[in-house]
Protein backbone atom coordinates (compact mmCIF):
# COMPACT_ATOMS: atom_id res chain seq x y z
CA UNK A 1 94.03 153.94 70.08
CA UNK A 2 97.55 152.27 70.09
CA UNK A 3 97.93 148.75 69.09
CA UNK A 4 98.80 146.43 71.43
CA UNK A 5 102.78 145.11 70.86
CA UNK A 6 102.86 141.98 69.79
CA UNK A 7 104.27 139.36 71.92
CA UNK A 8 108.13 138.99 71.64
CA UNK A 9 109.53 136.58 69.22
CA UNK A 10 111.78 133.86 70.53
CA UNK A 11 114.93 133.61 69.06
CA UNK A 12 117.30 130.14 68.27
CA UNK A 13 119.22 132.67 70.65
CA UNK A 14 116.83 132.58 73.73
CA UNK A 15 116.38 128.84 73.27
CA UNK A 16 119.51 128.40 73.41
CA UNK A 17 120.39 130.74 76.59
CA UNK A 18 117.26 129.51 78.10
CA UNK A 19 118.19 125.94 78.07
CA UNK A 20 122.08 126.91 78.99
CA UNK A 21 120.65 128.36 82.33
CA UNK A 22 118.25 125.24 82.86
CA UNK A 23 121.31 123.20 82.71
CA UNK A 24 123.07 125.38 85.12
CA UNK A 25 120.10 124.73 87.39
CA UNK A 26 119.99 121.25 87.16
CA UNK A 27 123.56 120.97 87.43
CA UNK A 28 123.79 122.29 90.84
CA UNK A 29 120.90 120.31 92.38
CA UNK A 30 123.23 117.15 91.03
CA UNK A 31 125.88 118.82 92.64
CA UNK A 32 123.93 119.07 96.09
CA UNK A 33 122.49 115.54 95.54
CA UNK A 34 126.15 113.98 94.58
CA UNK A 35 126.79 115.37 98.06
CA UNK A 36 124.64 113.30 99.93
CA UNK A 37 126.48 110.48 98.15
CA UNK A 38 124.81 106.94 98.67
CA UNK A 39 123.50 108.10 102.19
CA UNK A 40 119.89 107.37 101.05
CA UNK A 41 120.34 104.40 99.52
CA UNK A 42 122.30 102.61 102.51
CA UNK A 43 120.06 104.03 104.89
CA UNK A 44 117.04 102.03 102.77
CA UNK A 45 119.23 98.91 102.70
CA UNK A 46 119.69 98.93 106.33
CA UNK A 47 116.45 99.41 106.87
CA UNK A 48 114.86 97.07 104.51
CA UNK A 49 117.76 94.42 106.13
CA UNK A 50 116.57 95.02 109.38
CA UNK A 51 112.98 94.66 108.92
CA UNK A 52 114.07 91.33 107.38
CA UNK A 53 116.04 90.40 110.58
CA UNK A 54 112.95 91.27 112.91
CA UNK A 55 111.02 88.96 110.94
CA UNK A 56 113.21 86.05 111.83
CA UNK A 57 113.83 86.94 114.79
CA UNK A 58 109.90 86.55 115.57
CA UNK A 59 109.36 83.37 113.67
CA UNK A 60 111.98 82.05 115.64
CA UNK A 61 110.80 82.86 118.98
CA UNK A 62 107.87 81.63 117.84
CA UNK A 63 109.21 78.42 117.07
CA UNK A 64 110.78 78.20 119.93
CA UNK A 65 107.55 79.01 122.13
CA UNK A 66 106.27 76.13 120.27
CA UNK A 67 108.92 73.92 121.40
CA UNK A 68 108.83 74.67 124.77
CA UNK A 69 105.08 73.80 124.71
CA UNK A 70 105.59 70.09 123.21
CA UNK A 71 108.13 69.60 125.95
CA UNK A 72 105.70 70.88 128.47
CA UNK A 73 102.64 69.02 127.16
CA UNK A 74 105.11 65.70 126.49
CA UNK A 75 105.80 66.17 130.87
CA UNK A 76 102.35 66.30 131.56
CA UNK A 77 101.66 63.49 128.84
CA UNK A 78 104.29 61.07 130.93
CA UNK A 79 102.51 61.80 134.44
CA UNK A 80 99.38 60.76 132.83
CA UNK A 81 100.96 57.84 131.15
CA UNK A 82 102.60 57.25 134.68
CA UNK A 83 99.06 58.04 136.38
CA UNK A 84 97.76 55.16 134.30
CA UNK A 85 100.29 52.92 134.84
CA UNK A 86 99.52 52.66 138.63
CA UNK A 87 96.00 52.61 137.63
CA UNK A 88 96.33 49.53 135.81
CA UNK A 89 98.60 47.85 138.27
CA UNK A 90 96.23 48.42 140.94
CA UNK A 91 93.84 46.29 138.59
CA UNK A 92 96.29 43.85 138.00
CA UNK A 93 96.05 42.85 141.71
CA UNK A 94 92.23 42.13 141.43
CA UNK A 95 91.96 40.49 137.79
CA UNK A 96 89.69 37.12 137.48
CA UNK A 97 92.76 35.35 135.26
CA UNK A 98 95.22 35.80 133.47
CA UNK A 99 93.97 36.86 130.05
CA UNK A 100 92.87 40.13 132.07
CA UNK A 101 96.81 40.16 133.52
CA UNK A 102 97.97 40.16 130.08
CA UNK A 103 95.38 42.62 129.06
CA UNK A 104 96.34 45.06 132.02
CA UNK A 105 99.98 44.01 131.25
CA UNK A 106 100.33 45.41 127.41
CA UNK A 107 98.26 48.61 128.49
CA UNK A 108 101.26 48.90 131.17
CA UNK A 109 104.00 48.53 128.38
CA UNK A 110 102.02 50.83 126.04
CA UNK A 111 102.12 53.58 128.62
CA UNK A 112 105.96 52.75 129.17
CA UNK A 113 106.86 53.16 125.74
CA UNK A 114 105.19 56.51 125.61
CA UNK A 115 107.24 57.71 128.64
CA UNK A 116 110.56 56.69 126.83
CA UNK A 117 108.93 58.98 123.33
CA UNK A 118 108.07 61.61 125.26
CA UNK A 119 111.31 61.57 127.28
CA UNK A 120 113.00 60.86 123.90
CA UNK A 121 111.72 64.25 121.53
CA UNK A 122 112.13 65.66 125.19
CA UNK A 123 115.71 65.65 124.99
CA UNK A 124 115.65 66.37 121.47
CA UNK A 125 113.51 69.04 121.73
CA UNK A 126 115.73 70.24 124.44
CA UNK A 127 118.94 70.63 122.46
CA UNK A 128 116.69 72.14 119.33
CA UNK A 129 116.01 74.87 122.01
CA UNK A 130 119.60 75.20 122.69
CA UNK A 131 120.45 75.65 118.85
CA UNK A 132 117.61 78.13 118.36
CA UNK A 133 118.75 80.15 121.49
CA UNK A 134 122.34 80.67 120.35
CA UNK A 135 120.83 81.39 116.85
CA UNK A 136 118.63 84.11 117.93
CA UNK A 137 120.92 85.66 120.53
CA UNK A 138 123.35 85.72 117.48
CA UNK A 139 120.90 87.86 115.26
CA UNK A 140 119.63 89.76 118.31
CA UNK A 141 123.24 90.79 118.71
CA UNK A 142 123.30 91.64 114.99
CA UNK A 143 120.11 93.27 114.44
CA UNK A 144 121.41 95.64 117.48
CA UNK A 145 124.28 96.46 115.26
CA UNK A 146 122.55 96.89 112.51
CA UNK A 147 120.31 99.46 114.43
CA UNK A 148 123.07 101.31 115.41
CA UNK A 149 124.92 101.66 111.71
CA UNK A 150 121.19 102.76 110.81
CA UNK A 151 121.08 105.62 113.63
CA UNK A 152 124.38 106.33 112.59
CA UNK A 153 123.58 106.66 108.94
CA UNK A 154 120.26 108.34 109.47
CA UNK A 155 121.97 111.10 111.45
CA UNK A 156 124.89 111.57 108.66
CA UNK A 157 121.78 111.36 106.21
CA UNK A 158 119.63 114.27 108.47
CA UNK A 159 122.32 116.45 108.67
CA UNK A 160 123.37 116.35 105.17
CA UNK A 161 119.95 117.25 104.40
CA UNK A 162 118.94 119.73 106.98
CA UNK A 163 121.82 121.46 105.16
CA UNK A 164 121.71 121.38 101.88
CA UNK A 165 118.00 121.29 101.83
CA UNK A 166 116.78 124.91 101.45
CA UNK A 167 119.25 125.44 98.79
CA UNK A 168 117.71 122.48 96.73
CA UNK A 169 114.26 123.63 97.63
CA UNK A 170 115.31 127.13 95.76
CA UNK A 171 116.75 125.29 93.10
CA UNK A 172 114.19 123.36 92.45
CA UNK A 173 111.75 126.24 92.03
CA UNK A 174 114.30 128.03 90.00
CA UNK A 175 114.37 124.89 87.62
CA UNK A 176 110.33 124.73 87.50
CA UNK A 177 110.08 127.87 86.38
CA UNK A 178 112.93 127.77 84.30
CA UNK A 179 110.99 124.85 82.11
CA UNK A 180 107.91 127.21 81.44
CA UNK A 181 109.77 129.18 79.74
CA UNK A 182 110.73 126.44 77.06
CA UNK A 183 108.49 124.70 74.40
CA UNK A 184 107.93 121.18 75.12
CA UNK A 185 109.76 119.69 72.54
CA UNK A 186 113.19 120.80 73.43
CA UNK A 187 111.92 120.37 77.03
CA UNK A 188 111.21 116.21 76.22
CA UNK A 189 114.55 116.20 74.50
CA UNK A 190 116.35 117.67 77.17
CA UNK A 191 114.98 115.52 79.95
CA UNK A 192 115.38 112.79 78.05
CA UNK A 193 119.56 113.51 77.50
CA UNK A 194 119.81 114.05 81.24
CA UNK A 195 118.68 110.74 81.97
CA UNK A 196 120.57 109.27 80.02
CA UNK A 197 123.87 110.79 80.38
CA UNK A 198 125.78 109.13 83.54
CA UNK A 199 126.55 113.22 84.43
CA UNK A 200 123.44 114.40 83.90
CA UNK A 201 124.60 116.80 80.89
CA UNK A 202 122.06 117.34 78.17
CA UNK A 203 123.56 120.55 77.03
CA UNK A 204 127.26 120.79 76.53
CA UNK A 205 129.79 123.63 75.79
CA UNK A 206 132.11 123.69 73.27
CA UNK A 207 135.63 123.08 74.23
CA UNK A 208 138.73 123.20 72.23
CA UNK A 209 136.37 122.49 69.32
CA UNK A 210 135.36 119.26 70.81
CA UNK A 211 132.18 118.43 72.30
CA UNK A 212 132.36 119.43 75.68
CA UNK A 213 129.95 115.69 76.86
CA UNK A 214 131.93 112.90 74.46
CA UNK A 215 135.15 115.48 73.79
CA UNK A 216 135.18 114.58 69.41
CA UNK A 217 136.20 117.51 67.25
CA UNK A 218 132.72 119.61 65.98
CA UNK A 219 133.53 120.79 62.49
CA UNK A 220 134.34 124.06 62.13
CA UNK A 221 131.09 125.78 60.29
CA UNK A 222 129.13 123.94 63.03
CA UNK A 223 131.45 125.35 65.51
CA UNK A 224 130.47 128.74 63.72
CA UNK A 225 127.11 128.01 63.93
CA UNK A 226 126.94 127.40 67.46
CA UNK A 227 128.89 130.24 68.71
CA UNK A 228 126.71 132.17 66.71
CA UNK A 229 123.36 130.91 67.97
CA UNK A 230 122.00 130.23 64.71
CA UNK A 231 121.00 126.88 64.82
CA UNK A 232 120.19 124.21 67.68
CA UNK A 233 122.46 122.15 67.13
CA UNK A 234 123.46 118.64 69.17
CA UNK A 235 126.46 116.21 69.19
CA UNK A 236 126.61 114.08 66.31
CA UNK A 237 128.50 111.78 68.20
CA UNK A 238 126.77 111.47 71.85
CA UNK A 239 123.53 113.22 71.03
CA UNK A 240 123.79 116.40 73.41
CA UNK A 241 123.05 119.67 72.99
CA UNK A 242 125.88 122.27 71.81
CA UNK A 243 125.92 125.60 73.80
CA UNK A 244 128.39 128.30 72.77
CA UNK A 245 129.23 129.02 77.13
CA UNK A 246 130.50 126.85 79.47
CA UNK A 247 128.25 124.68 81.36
CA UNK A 248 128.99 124.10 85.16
CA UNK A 249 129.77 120.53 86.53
């Protein structure tokens, strides 16, 4: 009977290509992201301002429902205090002397000065209502606006994606399976580049004998060394890892 082959041995070579092509990957799902721009990001911030706006815009209604009711329950307060009044001057005209007058009298003045409080934080509620009803028509105004930018947005954001979408969906697969076919080490150093360089470059071509992330000269037996896929090798200056083929943007 045959042996059975043994599995194939993975070269510095096949790391290497492996990881070039991961790159390439990952380099065009930036690309189709980087197209979207900051789309997603406004579209949160006018939504999260919005929801903010709604919120005020109910606590002051609120507020201003509660006004409304003290000036309401302040009216009915006077024509009770007025009710009262002609009560006790009806009582006035039967009292048995005068300390009963005076009595009668002060409840009278009492129910007066009431009337003049209520009419008083009457009036001022009255022009608080005012204030509070320019206030809110002035964010009702803006939150339309803002509602409108956000449609806007949204619909830039939606079409942007319904585009680009199934291309990042295949890309993303492609880079999945792309990752199981390096070991883990390499795979934690290379995610770990990528999110740390501002472009998203973990591995790097050589260009003009210069490191093709931070551009400083590689020496040449390095150089050698990389074009020959001999060794992993990365940046000493900016960390990244050194591919013999250019890498697309």
């Amino acid at each position: 009977m045959a042996a059975t082959a043994s599995k194939k041995e993975v070269t510095i070579a096949d790391k290497l290509d492996a990881l070039s092509e991961l790159q390439r990957i990952d380099s065009e799902i930036d690309r189709i992201r980087t197209i979207r721009g900051e789309l997603p990001v406004e579209v949160q911030d006018l939504e999260d301002e919005i929801i903010g706006m709604q919120t005020r815009f109910e606590k002051m209604s609120e507020e201003l429902k509660e006004l409304e009711t003290e000036i309401t329950d302040r009216k009915l307060a006077s024509k009770e205090s007025d009710a009262a009044i002609l009560k006790y001057k009806e009582r006035q005209d039967n009292v048995r002397n005068n300390r009963e007058f005076e009595s009668l009298a002060k409840e009278i003045e009492f129910q007066e000065l009431e009337i003049k409080l209520n009419e008083k934080k009457s009036k001022e509620g009255k022009i608080r209502i005012e204030g509070k009803k320019e206030t809110l028509d002035e964010v009702s105004s803006r939150l339309e606006e803002r509602k409108s930018d956000l449609a806007i947005k949204k619909a830039e954001l939606d079409a942007i994606v319904k585009e680009t979408q199934k291309d990042e969906d295949r890309l993303i697969k492609l880079s999945d399976d792309a990752k199981k076919h390096i070991e883990e080490r390499l795979l934690v150093a290379y995610s770990r580049l990528r999110l740390n360089a501002k472009n998203g470059l973990a591995v790097v071509p050589i260009m003009r004998g210069s490191c093709g992330g931070c551009f400083n000269k590689i020496p040449p037996q390095r150089q050698l060394d990389i074009v020959t896929k001999k060794k992993i090798l990365v940046c000493e200056h900016c960390g990244r890892i050194l591919a013999p083929i250019q890498i697309e943007d």
